[in-house]
Protein backbone atom coordinates (compact mmCIF):
# COMPACT_ATOMS: atom_id res chain seq x y z
CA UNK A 1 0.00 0.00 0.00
CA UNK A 2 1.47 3.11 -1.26
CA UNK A 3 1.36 6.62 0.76
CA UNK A 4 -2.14 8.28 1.91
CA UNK A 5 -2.84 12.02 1.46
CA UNK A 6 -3.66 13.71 4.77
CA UNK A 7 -3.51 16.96 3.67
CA UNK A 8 -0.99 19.68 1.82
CA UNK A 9 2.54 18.49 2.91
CA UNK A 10 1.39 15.35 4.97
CA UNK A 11 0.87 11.74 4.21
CA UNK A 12 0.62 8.44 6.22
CA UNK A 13 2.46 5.33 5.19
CA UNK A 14 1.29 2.49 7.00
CA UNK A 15 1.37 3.70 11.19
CA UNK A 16 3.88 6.39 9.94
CA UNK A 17 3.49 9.88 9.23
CA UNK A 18 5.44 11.80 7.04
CA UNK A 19 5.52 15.92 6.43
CA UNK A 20 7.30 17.70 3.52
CA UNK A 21 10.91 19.07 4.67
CA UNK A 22 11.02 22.86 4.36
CA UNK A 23 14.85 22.82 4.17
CA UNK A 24 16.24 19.60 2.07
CA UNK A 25 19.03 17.98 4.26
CA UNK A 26 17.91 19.31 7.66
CA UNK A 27 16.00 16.96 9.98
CA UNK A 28 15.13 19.38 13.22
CA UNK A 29 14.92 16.75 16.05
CA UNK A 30 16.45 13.51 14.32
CA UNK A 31 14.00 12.24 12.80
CA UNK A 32 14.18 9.85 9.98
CA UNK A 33 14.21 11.62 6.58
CA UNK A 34 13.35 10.05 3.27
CA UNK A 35 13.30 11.22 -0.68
CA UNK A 36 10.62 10.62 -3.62
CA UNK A 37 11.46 12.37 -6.33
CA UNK A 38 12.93 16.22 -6.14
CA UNK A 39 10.70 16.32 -2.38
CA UNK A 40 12.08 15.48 0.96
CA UNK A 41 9.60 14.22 3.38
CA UNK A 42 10.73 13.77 7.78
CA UNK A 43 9.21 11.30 9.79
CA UNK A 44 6.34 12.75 11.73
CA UNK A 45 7.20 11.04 15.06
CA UNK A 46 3.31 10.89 17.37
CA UNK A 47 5.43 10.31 20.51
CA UNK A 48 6.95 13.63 20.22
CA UNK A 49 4.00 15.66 18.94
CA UNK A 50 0.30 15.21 19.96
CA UNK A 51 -0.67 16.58 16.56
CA UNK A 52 0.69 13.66 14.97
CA UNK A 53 -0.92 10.98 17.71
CA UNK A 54 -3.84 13.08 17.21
CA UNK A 55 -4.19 12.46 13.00
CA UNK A 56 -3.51 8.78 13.86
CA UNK A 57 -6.56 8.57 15.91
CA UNK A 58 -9.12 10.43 14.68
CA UNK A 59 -10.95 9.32 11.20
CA UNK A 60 -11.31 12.71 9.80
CA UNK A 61 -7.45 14.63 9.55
CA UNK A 62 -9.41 17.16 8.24
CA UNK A 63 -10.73 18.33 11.22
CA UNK A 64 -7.12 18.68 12.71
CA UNK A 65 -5.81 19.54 10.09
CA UNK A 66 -5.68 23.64 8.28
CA UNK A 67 -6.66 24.29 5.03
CA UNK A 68 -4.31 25.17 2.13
CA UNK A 69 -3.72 29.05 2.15
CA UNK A 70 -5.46 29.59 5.53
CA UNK A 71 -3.22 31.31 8.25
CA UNK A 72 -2.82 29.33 11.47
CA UNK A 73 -0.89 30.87 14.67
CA UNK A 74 0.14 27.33 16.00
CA UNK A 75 1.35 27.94 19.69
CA UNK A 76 1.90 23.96 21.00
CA UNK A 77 -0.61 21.45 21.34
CA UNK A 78 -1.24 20.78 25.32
C-alpha cells in the first residue's frame, strides 16, 4: 500500500506519518528523513508531537488539520 494524502505536505504510510521538509538535508529533532522524487519528506514522530498521535486517531485529519492558504498561529498542542 502506497502513501495516503492527509492533507498539503502530509501523508501516512502504513502507522507512519510523514511531512514535507522545508529545508532539504535538515532533519530538526532527528528524525528519519526520506526522498521521492525532487521532495524530501521527515518522519512525523506521534510520541513527540500530539498533533501527529492526534491524526492517527481520529478518522477525519481534516478536522485537525488547516486548510491550504489559511493562516494558522500554532502555539503547542497541550
Amino acid at each position: 500500500m502506497g502513501p495516503v494524502k492527509l492533507g498539503w505536505g502530509v501523508r501516512r504510510e502504513g502507522r507512519s506519518l510523514w511531512t514535507r521538509n522545508a529545508v532539504r538535508g535538515v532533519s530538526v529533532r532527528g528524525e528519519r528523513r526520506k526522498k521521492d522524487g525532487r521532495i524530501e519528506w521527515r518522519q512525523w514522530v506521534p510520541y513527540k508531537s500530539k498533533v501527529a498521535a492526534a491524526l492517527l486517531r481520529t478518522n477525519s485529519p481534516t478536522e485537525i488539520l488547516p486548510e491550504p492558504g489559511s493562516t494558522c498561529l500554532y502555539l503547542g498542542a497541550s
